[in-house]
Protein backbone atom coordinates (compact mmCIF):
# COMPACT_ATOMS: atom_id res chain seq x y z
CA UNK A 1 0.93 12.92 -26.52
CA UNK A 2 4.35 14.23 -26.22
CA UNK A 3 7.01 14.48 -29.08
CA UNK A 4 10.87 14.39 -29.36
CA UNK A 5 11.13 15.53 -33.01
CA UNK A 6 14.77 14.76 -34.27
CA UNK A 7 17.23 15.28 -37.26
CA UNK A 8 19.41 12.23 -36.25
CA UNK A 9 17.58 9.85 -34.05
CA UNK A 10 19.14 9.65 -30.05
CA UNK A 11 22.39 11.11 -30.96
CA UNK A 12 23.30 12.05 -27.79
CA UNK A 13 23.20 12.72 -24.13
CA UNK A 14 21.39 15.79 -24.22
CA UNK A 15 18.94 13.94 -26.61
CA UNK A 16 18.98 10.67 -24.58
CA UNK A 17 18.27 12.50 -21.27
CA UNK A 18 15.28 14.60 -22.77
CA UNK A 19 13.54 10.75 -24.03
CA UNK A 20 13.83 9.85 -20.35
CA UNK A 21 12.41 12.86 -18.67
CA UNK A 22 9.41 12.80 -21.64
CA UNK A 23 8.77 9.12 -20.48
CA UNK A 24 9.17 9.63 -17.08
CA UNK A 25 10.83 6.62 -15.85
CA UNK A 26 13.73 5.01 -17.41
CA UNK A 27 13.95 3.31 -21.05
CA UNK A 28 14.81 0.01 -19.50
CA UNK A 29 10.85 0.17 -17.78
CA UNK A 30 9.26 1.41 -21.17
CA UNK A 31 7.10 -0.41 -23.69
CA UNK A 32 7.85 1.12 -27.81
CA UNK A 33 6.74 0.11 -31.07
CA UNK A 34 8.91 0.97 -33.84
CA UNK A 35 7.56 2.58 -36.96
CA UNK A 36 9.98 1.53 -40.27
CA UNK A 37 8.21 2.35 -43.09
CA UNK A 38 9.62 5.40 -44.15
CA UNK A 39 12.72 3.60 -45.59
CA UNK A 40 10.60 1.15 -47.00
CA UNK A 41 10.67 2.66 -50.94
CA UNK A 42 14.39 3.13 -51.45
CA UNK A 43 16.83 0.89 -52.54
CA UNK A 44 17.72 -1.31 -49.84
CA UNK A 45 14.47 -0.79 -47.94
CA UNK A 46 14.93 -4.08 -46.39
CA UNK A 47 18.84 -3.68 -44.90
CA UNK A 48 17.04 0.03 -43.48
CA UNK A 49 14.17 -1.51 -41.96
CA UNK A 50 16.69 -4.51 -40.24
CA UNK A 51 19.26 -2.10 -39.30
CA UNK A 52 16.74 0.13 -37.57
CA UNK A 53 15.05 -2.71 -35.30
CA UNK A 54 17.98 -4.59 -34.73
CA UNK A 55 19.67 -1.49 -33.34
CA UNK A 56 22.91 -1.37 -35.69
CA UNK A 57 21.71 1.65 -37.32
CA UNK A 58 23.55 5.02 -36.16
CA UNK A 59 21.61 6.54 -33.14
CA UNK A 60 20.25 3.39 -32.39
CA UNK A 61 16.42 4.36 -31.19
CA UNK A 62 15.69 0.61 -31.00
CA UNK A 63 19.25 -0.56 -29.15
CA UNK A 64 18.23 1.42 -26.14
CA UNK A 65 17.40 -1.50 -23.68
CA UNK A 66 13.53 -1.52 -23.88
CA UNK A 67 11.38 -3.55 -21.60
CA UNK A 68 9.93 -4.42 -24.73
CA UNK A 69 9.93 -3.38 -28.32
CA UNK A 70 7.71 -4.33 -31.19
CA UNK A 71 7.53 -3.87 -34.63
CA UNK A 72 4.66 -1.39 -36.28
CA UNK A 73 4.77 -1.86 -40.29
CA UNK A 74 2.20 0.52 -41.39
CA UNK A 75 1.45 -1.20 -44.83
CA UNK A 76 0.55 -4.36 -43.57
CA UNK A 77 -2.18 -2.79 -41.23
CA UNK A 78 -4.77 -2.37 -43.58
CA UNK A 79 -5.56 -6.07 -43.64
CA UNK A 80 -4.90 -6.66 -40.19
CA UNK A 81 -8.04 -5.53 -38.11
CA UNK A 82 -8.22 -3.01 -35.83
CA UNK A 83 -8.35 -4.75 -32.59
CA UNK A 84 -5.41 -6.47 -33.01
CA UNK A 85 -2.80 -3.34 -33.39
CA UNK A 86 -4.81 -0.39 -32.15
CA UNK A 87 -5.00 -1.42 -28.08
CA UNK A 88 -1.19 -2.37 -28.71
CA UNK A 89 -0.40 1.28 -30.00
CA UNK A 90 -3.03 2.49 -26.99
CA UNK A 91 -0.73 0.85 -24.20
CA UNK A 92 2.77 1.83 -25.38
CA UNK A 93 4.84 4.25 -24.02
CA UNK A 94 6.27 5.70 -27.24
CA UNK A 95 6.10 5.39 -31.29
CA UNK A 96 9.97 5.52 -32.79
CA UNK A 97 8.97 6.37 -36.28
CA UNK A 98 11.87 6.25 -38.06
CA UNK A 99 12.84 8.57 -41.53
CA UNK A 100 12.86 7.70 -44.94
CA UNK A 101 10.43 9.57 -47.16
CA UNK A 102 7.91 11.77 -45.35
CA UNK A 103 5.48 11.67 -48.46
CA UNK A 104 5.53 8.06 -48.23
CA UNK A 105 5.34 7.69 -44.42
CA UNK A 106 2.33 10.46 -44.38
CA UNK A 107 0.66 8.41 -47.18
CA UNK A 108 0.86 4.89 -44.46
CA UNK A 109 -0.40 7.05 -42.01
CA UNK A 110 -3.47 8.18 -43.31
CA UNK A 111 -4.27 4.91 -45.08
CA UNK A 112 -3.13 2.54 -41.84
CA UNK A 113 -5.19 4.82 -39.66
CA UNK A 114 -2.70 5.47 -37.32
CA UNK A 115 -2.84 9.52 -38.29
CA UNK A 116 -6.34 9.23 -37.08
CA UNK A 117 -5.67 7.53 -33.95
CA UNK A 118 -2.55 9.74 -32.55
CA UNK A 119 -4.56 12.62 -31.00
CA UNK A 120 -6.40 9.77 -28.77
CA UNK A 121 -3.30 8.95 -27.70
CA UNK A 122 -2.60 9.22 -23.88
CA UNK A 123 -0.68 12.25 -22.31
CA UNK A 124 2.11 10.24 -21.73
CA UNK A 125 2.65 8.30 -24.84
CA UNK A 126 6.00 9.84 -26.51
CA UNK A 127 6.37 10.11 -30.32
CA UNK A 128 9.75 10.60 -31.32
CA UNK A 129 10.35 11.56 -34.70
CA UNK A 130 13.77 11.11 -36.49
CA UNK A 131 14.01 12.74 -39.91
CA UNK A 132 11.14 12.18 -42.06
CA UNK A 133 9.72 10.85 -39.24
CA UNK A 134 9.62 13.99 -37.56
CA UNK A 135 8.12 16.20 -40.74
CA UNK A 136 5.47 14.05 -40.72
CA UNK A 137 4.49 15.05 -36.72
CA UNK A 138 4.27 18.93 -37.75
CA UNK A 139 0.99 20.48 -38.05
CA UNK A 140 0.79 21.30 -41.70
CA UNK A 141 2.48 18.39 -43.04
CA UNK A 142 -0.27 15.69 -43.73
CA UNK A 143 -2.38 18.62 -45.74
CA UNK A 144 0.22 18.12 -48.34
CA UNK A 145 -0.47 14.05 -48.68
């Protein structure tokens, strides 16, 4: 797994150009899921979350022109069995978890199993990170969770 670990999302062209050469082909040929939970625990969770997929947030990571995006809500994946999101998450060609709070979005990792199934990711899948999204990729992070 690679990972583009952000402060501010695809911000610019420097930023932009780096997602490209991680994927190795061009956005507009790449599968993502996008990861909004993060946001999901602060007032106006909702508006986050819609601004986020819909691409009207700033540094739109989901307005990039995907072949195809889908949505990844870790708190609903407890009850939704394995084989139904896990070969999804196996064939994409990067996770755009987006901020919010880290303790939160560590906590929905662990418990969705997703933190479990990242390091049997392929080579080429890209995570990239964007504010809490990218404390939660370090190393030493999901000790404190």
């Amino acid at each position: 797994m690679r990972f583009l670990l952000t402060s501010g999302g695809i911000s610019n062209t420097s930023i932009h150009d780096a997602l490209v050469d991680l994927l190795g082909k061009p956005i507009a040929e790449s599968s993502a899921l996008c990861i909004p939970t993060g946001v999901q625990p602060f007032p106006g969770g909702p508006s986050h979350v819609y601004r986020f997929i819909s691409g009207s947030a700033p540094s739109p990571m989901c307005g990039l022109g995907w072949k195809s995006l889908g949505v990844l809500e870790l708190t609903a994946l407890p009850s939704v069995k394995e084989e139904h999101w896990v070969p999804v998450v196996r064939e994409v060609d990067a996770l755009l978890v987006w901020g919010g709070s880290p303790l939160f979005l560590c906590y929905w990792m662990r418990q969705s199993g997703l933190a479990d199934l990242l390091p049997s990711l392929r080579r080429e899948t890209v995570y990239v990170g964007v504010s809490g999204g990218s404390m939660v990729a370090t190393p030493h992070f999901g000790s404190a969770c």
